[in-house]
Protein backbone atom coordinates (compact mmCIF):
# COMPACT_ATOMS: atom_id res chain seq x y z
CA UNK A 1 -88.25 81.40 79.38
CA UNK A 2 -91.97 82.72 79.01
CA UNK A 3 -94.25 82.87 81.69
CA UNK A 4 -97.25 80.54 80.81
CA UNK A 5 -100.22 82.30 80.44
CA UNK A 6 -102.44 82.56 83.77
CA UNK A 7 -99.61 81.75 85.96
CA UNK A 8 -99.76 83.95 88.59
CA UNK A 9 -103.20 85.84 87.82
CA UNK A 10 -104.46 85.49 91.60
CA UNK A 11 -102.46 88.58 92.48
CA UNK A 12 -104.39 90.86 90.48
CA UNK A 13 -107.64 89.68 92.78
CA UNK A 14 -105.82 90.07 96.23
CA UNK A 15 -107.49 92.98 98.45
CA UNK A 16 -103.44 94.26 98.84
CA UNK A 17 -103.17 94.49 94.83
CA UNK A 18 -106.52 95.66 94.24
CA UNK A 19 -106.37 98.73 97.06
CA UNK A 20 -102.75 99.63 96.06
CA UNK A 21 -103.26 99.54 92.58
CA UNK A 22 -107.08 101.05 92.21
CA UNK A 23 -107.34 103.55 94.81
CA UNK A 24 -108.05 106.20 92.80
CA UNK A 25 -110.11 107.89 96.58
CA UNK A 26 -106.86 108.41 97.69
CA UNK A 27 -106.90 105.77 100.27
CA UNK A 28 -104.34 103.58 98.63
CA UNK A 29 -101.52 102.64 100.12
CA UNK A 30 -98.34 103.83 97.65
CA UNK A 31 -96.30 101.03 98.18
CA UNK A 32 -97.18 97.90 97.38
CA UNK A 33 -94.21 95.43 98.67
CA UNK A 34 -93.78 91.96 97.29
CA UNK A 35 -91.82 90.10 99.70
CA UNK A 36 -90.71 86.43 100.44
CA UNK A 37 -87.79 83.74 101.16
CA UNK A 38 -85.46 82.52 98.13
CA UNK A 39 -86.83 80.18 95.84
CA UNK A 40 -90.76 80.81 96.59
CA UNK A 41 -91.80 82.07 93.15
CA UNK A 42 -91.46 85.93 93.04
CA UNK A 43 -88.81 85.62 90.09
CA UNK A 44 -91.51 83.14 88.21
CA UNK A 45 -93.85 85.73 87.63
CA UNK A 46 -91.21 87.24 86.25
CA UNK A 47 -89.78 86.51 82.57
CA UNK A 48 -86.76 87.78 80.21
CA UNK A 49 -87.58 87.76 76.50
CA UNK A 50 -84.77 86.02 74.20
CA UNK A 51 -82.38 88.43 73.08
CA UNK A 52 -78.65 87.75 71.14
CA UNK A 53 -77.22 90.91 73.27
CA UNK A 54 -77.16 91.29 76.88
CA UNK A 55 -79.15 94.34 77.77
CA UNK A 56 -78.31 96.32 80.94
CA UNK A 57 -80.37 95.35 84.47
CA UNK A 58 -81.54 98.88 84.30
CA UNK A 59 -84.16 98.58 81.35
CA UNK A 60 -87.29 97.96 81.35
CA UNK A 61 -87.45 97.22 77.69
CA UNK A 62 -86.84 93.69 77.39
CA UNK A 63 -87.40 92.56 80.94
CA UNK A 64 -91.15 91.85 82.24
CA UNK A 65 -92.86 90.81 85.30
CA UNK A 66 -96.33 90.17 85.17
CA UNK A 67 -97.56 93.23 87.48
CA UNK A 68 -95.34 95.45 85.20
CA UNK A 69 -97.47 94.09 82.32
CA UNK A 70 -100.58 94.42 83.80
CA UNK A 71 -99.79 97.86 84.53
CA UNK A 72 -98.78 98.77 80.97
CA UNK A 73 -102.24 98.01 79.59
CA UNK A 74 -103.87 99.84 82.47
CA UNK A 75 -101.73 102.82 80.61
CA UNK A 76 -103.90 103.14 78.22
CA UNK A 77 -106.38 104.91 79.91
CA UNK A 78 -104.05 108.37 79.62
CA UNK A 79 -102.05 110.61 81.73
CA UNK A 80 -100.70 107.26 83.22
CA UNK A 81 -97.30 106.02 83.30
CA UNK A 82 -95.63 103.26 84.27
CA UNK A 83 -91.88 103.00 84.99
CA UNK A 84 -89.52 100.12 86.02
CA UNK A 85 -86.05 99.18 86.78
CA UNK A 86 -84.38 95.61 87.60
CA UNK A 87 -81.84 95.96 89.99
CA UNK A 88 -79.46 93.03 89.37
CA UNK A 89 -76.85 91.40 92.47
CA UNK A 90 -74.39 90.55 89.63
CA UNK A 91 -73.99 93.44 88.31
CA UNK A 92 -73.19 95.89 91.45
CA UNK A 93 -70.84 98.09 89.54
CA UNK A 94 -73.08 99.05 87.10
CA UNK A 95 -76.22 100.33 89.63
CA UNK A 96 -76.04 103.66 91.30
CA UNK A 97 -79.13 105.79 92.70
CA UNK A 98 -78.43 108.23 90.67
CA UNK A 99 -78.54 105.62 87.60
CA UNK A 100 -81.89 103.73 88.64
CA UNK A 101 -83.78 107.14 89.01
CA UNK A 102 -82.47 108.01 85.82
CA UNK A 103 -83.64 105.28 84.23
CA UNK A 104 -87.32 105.93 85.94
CA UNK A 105 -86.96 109.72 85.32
CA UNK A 106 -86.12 108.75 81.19
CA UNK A 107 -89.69 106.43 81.51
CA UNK A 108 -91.34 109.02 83.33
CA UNK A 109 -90.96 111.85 80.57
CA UNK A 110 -90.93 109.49 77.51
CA UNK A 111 -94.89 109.54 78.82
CA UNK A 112 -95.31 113.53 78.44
CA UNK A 113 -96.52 114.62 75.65
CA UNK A 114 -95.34 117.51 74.95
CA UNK A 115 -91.76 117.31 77.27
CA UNK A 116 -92.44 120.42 79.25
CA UNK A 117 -89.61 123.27 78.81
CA UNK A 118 -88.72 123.35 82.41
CA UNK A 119 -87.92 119.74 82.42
CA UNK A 120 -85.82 120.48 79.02
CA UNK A 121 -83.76 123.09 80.72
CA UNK A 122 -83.45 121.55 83.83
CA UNK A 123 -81.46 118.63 81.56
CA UNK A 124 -79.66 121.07 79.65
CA UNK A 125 -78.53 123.26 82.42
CA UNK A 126 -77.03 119.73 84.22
CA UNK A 127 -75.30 119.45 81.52
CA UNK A 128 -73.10 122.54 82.17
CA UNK A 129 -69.22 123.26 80.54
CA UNK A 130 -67.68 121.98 78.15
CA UNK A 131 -68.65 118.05 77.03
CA UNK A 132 -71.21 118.34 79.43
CA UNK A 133 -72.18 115.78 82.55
CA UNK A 134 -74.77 113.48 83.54
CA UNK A 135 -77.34 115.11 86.00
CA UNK A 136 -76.42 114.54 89.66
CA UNK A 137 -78.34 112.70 91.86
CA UNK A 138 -80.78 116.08 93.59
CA UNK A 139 -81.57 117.20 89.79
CA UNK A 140 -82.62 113.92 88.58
CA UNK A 141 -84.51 114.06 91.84
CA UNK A 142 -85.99 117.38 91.04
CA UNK A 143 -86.81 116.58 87.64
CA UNK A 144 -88.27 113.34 88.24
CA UNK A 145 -91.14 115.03 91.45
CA UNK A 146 -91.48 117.40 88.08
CA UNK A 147 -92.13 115.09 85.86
CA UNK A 148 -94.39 112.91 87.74
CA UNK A 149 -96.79 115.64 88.81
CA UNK A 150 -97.65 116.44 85.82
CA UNK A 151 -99.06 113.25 85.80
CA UNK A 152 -102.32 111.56 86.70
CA UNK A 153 -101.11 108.34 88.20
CA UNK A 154 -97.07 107.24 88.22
CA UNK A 155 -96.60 103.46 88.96
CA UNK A 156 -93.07 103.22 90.07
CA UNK A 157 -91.34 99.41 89.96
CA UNK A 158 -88.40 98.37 91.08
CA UNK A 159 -87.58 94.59 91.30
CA UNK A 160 -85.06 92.93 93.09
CA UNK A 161 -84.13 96.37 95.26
CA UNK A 162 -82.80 93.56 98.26
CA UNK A 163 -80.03 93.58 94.75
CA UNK A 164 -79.06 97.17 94.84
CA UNK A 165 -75.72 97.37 96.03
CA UNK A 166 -76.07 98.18 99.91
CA UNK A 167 -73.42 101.34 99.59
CA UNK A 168 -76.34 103.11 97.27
CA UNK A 169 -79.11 102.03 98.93
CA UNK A 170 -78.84 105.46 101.69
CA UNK A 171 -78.87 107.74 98.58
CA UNK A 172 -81.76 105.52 97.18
């Protein structure tokens, strides 16, 4: 389904989206929190493009709400990223903390250009022995704090966290 153009718009002009998102002075607040009962309209402004193959809850990619989209052409401006993960109830099993920072780490240095060397090793040396691992949970922490001060402005998203499986949400 695609969101119909305009739907939704009157967010943008709301004194909570407009502080959180333009407070360049430093008096921002850093987390804007989108709340509201079941069935009230937060997953309308929300949309999934068509796609044959069912892509993981974790991507950003193919998944797009529109304060995610108005953030990506706010990018534009430089040394701006924007990153975003969909946590999804159904798929429990599948989300971890250390996975959804991953995921916003992997969108976080995608927007460095060039990857700085420290960040490189840091991956590399997680990846240890023989076959190598995934980075535990404090190094993709470390890299990601990195990452994102090398940065102007980070917009962090996550949608649906009330869906992160409970027994994560501590290490979250």
């Amino acid at each position: 389904m695609d969101r119909i153009p305009g739907v939704g718009d009157w967010l943008f002009n709301t004194y909570e989206f407009r502080r959180w998102n333009q407070g360049d002075d430093g008096t921002a607040n850093p987390v804007l929190f989108c709340y509201g009962g079941p069935g009230v309209g937060k997953t309308y402004l929300r949309y999934e493009r068509r796609l044959p193959l069912k892509i993981p809850s974790v991507n950003c990619n193919n998944n797009s709400s529109l304060v995610i989209d108005g953030l990506f052409n706010q990018v534009k401006a430089g040394n701006i990223a924007v990153a975003c993960v969909y946590c999804d109830f159904y798929a429990p099993n599948e989300q971890s903390a250390t996975g959804l920072l991953g995921a916003l780490l992997k969108q976080v240095v995608s927007a460095l250009e060039p990857i700085p060397d420290e960040l490189k090793k840091g991956f590399e040396d997680s990846k240890g022995g023989v076959g190598g691992r995934r980075p535990l949970l404090p190094e993709v922490l470390e890299m990601l704090v990195k990452s994102s001060s090398r940065l102007r402005r980070l917009f962090i998203c996550v949608d649906a966290l009330d869906e992160f499986p409970a027994k994560h949400r501590p290490d979250l």
